[in-house]
PDB file of N, CA and C in Angstrom:
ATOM      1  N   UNK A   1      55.475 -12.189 -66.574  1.00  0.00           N
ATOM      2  CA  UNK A   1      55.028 -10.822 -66.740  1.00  0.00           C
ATOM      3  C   UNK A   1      53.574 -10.767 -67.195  1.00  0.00           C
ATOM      4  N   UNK A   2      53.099 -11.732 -67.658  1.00  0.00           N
ATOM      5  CA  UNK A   2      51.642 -11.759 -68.515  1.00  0.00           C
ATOM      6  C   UNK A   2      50.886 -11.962 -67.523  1.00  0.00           C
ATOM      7  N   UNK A   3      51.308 -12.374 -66.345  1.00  0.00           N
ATOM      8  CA  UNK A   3      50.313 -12.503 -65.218  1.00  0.00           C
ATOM      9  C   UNK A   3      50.216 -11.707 -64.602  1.00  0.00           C
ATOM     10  N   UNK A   4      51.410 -10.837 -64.678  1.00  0.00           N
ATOM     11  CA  UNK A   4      51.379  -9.547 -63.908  1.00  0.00           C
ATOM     12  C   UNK A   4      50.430  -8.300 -64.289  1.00  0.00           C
ATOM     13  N   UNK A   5      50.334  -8.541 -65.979  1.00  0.00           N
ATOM     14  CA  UNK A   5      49.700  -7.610 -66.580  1.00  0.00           C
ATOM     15  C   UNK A   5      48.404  -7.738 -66.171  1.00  0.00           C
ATOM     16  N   UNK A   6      47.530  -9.284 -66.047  1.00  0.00           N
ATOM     17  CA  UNK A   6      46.349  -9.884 -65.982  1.00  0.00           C
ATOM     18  C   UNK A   6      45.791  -8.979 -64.985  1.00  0.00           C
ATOM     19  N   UNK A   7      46.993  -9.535 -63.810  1.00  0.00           N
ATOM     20  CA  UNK A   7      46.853  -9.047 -62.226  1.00  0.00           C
ATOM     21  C   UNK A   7      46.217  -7.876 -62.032  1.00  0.00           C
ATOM     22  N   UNK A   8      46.836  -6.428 -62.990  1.00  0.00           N
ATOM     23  CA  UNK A   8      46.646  -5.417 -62.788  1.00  0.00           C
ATOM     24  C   UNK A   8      45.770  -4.833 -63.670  1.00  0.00           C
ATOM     25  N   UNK A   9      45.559  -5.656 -64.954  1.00  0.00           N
ATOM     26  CA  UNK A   9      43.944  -5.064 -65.598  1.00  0.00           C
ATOM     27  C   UNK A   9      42.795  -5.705 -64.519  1.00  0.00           C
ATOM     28  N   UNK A  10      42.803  -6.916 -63.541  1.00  0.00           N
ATOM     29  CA  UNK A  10      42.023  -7.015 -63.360  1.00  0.00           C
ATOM     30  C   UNK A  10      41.633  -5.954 -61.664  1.00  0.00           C
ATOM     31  N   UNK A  11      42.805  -5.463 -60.870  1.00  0.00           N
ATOM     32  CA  UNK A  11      42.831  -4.574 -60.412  1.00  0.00           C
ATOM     33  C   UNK A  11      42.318  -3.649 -60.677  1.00  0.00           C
ATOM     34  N   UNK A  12      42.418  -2.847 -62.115  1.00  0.00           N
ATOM     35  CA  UNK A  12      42.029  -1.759 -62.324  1.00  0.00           C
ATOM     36  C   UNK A  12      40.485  -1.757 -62.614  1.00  0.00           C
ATOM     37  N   UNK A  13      39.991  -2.856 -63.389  1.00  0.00           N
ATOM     38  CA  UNK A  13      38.414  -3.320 -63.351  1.00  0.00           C
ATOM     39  C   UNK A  13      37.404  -3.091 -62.230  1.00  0.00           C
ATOM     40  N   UNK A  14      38.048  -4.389 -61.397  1.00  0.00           N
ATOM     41  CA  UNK A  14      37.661  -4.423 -59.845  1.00  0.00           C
ATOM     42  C   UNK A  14      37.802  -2.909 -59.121  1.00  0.00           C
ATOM     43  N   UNK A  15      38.778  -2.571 -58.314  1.00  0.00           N
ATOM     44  CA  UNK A  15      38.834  -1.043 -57.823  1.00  0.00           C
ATOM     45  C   UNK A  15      38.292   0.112 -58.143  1.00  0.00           C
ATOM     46  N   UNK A  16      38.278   0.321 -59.594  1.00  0.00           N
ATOM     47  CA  UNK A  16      37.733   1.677 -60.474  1.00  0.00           C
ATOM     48  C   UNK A  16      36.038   1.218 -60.492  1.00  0.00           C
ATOM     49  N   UNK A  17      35.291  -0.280 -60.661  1.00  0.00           N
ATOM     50  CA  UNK A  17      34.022  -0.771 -60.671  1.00  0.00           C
ATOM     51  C   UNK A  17      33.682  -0.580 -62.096  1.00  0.00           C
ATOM     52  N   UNK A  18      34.255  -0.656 -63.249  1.00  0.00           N
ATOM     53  CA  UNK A  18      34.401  -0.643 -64.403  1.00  0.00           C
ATOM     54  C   UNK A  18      33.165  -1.851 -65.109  1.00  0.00           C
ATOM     55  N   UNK A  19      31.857  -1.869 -65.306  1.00  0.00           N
ATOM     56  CA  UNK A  19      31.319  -3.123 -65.054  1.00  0.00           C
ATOM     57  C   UNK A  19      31.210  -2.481 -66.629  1.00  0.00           C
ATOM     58  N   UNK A  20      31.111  -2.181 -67.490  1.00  0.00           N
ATOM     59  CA  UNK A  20      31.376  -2.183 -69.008  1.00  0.00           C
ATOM     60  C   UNK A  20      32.545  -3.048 -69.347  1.00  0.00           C
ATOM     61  N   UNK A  21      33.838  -2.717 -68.893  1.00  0.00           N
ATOM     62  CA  UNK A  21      34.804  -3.461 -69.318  1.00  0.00           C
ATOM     63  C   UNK A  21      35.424  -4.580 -68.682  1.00  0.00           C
ATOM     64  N   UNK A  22      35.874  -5.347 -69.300  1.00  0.00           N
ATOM     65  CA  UNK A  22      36.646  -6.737 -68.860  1.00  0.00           C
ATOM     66  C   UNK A  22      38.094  -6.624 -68.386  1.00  0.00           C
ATOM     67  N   UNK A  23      38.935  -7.070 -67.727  1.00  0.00           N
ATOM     68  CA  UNK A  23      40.122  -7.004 -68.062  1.00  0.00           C
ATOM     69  C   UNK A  23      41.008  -7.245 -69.154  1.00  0.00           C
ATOM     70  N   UNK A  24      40.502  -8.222 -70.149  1.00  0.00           N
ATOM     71  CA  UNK A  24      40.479  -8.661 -71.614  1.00  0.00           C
ATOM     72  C   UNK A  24      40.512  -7.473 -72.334  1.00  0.00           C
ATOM     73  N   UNK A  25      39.681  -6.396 -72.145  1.00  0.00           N
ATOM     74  CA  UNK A  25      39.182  -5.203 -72.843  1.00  0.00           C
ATOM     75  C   UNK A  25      40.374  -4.616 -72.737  1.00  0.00           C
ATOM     76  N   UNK A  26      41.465  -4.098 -71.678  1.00  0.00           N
ATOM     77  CA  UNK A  26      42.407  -3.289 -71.919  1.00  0.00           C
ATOM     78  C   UNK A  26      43.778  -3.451 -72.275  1.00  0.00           C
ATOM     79  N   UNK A  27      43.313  -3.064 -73.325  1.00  0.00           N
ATOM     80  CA  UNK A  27      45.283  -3.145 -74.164  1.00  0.00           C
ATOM     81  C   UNK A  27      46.440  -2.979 -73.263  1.00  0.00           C
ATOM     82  N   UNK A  28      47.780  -3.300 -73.743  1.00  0.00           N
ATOM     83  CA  UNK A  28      48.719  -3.725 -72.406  1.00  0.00           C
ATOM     84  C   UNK A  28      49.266  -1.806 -72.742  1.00  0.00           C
ATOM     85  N   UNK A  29      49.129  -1.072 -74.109  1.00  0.00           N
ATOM     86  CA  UNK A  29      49.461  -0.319 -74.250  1.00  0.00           C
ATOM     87  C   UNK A  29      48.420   0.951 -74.373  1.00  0.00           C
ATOM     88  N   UNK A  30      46.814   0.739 -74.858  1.00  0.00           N
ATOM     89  CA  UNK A  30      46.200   2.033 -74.476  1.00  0.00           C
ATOM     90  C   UNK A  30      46.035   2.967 -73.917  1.00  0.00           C
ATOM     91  N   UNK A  31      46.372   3.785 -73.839  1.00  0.00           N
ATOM     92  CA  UNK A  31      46.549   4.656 -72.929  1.00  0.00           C
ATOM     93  C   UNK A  31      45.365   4.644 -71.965  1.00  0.00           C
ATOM     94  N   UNK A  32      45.570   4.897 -70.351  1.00  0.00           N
ATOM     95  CA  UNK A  32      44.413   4.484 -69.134  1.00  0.00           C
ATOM     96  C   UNK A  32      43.740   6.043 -69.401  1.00  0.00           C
ATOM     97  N   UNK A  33      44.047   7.179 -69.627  1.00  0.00           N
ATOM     98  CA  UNK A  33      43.634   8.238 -69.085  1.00  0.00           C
ATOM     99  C   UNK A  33      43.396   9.193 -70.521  1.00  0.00           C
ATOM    100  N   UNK A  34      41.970  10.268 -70.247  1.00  0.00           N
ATOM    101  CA  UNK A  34      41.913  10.910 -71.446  1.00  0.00           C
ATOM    102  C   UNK A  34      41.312  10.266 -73.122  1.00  0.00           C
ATOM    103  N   UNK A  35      41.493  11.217 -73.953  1.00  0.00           N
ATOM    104  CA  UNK A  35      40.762  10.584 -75.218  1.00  0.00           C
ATOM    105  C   UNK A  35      42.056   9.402 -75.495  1.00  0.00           C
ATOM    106  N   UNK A  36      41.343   8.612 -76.341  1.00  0.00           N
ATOM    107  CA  UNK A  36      41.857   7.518 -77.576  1.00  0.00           C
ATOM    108  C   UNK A  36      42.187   6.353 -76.456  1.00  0.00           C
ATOM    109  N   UNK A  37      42.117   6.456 -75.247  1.00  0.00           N
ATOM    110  CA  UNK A  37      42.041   5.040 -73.920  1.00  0.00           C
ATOM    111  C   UNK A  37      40.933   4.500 -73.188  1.00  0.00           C
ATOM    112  N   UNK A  38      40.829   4.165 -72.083  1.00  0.00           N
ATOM    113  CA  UNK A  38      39.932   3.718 -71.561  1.00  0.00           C
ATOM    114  C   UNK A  38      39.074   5.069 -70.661  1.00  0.00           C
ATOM    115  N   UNK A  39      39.703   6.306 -70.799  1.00  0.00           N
ATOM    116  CA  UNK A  39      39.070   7.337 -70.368  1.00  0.00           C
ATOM    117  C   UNK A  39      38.843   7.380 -68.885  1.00  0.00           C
ATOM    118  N   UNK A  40      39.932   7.251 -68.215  1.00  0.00           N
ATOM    119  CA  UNK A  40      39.793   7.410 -66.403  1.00  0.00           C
ATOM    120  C   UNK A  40      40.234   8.756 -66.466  1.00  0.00           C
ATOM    121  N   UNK A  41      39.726   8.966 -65.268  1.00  0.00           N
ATOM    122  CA  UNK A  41      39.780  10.834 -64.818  1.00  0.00           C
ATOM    123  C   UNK A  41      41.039  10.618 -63.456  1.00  0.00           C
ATOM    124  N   UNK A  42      40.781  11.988 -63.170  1.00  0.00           N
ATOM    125  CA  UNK A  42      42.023  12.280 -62.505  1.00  0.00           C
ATOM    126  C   UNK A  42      41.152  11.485 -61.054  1.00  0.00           C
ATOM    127  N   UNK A  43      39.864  11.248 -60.956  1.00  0.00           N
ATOM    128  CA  UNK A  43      39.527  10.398 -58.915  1.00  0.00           C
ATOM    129  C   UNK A  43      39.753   9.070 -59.492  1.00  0.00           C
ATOM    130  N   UNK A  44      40.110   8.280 -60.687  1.00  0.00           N
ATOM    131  CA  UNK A  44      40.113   7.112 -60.587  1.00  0.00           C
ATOM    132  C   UNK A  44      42.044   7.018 -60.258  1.00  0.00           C
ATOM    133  N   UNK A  45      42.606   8.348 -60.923  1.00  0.00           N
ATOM    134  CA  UNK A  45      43.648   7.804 -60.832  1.00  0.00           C
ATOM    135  C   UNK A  45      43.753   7.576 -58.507  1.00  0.00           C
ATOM    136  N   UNK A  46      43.313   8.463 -58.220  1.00  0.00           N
ATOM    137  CA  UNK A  46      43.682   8.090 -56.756  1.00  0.00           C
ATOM    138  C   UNK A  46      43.396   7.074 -56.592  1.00  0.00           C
ATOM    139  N   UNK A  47      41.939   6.215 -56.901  1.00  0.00           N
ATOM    140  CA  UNK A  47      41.288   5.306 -56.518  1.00  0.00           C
ATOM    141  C   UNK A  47      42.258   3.732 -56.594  1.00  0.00           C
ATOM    142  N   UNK A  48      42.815   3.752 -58.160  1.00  0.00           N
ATOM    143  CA  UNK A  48      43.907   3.098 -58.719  1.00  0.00           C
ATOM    144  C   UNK A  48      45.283   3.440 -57.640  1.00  0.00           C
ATOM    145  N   UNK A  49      45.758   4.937 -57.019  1.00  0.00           N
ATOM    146  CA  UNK A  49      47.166   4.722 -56.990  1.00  0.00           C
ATOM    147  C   UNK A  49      46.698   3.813 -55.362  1.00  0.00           C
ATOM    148  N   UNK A  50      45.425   4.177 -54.884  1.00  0.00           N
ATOM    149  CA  UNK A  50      45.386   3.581 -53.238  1.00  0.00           C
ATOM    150  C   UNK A  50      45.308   1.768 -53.663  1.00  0.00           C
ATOM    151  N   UNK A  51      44.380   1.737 -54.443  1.00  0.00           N
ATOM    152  CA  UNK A  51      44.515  -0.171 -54.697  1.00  0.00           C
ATOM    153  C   UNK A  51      45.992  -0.661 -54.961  1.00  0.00           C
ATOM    154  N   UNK A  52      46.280  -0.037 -55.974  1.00  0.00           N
ATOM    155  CA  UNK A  52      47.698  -0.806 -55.985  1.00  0.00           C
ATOM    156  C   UNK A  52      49.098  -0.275 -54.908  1.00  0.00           C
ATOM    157  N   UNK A  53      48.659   0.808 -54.076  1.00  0.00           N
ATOM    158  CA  UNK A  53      49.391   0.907 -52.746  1.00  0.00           C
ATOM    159  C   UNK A  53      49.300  -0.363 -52.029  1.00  0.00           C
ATOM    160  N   UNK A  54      48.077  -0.786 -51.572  1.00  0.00           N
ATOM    161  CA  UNK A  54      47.808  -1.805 -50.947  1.00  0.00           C
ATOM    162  C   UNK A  54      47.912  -3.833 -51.298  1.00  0.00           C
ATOM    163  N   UNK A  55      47.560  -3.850 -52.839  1.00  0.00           N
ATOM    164  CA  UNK A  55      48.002  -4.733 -53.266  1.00  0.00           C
ATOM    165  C   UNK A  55      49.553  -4.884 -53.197  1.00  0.00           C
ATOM    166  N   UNK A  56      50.466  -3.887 -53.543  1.00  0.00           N
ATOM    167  CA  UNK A  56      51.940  -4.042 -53.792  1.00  0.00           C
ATOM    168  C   UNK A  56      53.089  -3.467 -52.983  1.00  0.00           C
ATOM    169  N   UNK A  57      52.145  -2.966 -52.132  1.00  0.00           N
ATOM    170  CA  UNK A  57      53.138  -1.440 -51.173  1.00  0.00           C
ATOM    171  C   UNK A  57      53.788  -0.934 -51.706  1.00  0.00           C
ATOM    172  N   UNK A  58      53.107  -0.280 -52.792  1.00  0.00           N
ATOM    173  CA  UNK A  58      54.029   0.967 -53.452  1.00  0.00           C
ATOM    174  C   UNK A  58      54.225   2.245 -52.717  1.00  0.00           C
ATOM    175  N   UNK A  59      55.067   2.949 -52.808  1.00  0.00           N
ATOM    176  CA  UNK A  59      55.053   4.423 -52.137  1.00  0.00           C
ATOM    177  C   UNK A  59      55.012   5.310 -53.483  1.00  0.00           C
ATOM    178  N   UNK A  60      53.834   5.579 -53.575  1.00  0.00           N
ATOM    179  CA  UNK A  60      53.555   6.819 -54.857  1.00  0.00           C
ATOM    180  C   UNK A  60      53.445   8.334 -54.178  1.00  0.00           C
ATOM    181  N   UNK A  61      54.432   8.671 -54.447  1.00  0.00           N
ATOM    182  CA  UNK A  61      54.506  10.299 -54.285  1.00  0.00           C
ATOM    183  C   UNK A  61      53.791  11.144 -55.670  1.00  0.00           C
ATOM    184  N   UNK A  62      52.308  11.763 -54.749  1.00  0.00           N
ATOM    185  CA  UNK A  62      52.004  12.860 -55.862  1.00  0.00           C
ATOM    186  C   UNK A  62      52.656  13.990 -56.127  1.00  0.00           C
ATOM    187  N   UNK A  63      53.734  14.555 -55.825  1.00  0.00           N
ATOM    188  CA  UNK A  63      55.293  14.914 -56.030  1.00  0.00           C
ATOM    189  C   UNK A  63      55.895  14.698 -57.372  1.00  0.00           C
ATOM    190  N   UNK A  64      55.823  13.429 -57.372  1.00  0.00           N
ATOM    191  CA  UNK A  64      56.647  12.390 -58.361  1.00  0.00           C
ATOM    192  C   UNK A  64      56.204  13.104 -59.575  1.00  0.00           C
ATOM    193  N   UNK A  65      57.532  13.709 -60.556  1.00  0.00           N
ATOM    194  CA  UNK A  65      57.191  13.677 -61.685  1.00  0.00           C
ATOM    195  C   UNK A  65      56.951  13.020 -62.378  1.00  0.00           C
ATOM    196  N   UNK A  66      57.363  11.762 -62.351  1.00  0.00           N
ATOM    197  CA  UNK A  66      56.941  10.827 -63.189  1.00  0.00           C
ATOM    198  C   UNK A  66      56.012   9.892 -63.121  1.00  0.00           C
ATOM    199  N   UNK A  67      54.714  10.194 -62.037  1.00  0.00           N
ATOM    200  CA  UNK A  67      53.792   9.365 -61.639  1.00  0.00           C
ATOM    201  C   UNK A  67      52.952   9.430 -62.919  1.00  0.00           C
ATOM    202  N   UNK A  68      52.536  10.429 -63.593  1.00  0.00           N
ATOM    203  CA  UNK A  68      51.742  10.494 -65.030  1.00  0.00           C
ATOM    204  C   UNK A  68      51.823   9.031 -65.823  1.00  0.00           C
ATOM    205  N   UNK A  69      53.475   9.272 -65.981  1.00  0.00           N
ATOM    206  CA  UNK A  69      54.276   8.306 -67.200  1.00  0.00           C
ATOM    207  C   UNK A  69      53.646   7.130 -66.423  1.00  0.00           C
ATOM    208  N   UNK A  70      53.942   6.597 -65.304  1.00  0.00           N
ATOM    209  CA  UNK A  70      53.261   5.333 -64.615  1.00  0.00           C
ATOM    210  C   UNK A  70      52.543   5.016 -64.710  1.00  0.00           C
ATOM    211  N   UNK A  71      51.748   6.154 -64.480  1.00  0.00           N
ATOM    212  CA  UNK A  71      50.093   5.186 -64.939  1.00  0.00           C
ATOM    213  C   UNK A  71      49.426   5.394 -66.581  1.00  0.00           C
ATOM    214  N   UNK A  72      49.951   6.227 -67.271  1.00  0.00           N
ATOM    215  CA  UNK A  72      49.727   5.955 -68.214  1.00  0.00           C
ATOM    216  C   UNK A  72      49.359   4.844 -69.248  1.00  0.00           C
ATOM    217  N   UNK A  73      49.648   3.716 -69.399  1.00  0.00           N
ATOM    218  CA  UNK A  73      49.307   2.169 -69.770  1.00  0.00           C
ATOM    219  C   UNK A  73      49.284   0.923 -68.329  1.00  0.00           C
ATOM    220  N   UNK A  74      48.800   0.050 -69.343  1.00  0.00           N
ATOM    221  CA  UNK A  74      49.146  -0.994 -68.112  1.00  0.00           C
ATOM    222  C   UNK A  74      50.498  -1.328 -68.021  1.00  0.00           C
ATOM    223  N   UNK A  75      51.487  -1.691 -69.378  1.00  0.00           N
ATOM    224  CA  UNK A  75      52.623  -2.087 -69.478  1.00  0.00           C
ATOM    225  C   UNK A  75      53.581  -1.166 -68.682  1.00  0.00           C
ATOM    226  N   UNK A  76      53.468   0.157 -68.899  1.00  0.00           N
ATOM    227  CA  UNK A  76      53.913   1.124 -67.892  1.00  0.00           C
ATOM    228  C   UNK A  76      54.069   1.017 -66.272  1.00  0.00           C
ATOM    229  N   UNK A  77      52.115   0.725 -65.530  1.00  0.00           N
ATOM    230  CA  UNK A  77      52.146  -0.042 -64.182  1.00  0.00           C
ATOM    231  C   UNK A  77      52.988  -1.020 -64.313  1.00  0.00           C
ATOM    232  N   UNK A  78      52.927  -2.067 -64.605  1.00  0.00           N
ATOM    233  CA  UNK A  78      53.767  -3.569 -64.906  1.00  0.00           C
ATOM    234  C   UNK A  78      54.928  -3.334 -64.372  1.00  0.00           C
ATOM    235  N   UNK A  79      56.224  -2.624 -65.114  1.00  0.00           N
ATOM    236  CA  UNK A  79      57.256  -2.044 -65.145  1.00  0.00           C
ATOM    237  C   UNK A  79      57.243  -1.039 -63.801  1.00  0.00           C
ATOM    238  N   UNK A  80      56.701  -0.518 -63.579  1.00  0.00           N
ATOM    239  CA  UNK A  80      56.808   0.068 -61.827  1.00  0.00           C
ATOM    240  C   UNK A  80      56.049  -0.483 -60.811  1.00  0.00           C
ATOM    241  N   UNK A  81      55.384  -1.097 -61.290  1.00  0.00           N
ATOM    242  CA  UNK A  81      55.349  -2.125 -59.826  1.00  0.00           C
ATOM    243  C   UNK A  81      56.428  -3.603 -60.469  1.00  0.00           C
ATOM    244  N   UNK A  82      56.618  -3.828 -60.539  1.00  0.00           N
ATOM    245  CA  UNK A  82      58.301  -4.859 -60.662  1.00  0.00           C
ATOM    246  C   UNK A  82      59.169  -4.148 -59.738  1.00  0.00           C
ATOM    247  N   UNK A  83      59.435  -2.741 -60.322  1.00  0.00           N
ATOM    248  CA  UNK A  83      60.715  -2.118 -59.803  1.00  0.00           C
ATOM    249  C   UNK A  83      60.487  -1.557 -58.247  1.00  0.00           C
ATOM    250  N   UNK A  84      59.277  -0.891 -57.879  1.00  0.00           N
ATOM    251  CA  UNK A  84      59.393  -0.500 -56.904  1.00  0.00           C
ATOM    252  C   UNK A  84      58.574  -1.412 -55.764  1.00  0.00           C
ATOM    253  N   UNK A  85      57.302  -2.711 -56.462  1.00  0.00           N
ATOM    254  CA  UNK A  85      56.198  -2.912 -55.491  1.00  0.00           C
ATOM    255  C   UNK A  85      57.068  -4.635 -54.636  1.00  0.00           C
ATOM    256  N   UNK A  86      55.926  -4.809 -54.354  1.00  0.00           N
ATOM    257  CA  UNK A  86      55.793  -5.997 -53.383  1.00  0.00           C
ATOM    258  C   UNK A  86      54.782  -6.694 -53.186  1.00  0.00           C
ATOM    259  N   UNK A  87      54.520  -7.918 -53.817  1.00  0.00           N
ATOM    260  CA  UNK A  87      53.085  -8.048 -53.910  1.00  0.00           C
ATOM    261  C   UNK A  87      52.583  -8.962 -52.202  1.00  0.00           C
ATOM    262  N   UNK A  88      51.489  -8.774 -52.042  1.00  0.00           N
ATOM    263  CA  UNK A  88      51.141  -8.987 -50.687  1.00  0.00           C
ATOM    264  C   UNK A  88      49.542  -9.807 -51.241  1.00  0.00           C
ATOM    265  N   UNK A  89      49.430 -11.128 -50.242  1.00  0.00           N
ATOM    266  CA  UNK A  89      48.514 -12.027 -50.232  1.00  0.00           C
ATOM    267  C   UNK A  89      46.966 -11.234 -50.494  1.00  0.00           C
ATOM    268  N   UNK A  90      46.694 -11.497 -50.780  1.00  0.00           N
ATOM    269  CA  UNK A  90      44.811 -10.837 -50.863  1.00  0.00           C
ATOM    270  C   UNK A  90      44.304 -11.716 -49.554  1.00  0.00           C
TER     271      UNK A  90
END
């Protein structure tokens, strides 16, 4: 799972172009979005749900009530991409 977490802070680094922060930098629990986290807005969340569409073939419905709760931390991603993704070769 710790690689999984790695995987996807360093996803979110890379994709979003985050060149302030490290993947090191984000807590498995800070919140990604808004005050007291790493402060992504609502175009990173697309930017994020299309990378990890493609890294994992997720099917994220902006529908989904519970897409918020998902991306809310990394440990959160972690836990839904396990359950729903697929990871695919780079």
């Amino acid at each position: 799972m710790e690689s999984l977490k790695n995987e996807i802070k360093k996803l979110i680094v890379d994709s979003l172009g985050l060149e302030d922060l490290s993947p090191g930098d984000i807590g498995d629990d800070v919140p990604l979005f808004g005050d007291g986290g790493i402060g992504l807005d609502s175009i990173d969340a697309l930017e994020l749900g299309v990378a990890l569409r493609k890294k994992y073939h997720l099917s994220i419905d902006s529908g989904d009530s519970g897409a918020r709760e998902h991306f809310a931390s990394v440990n959160n991603l972690v836990k839904f991409v396990q359950i729903r993704g697929q990871k695919t070769e780079d």
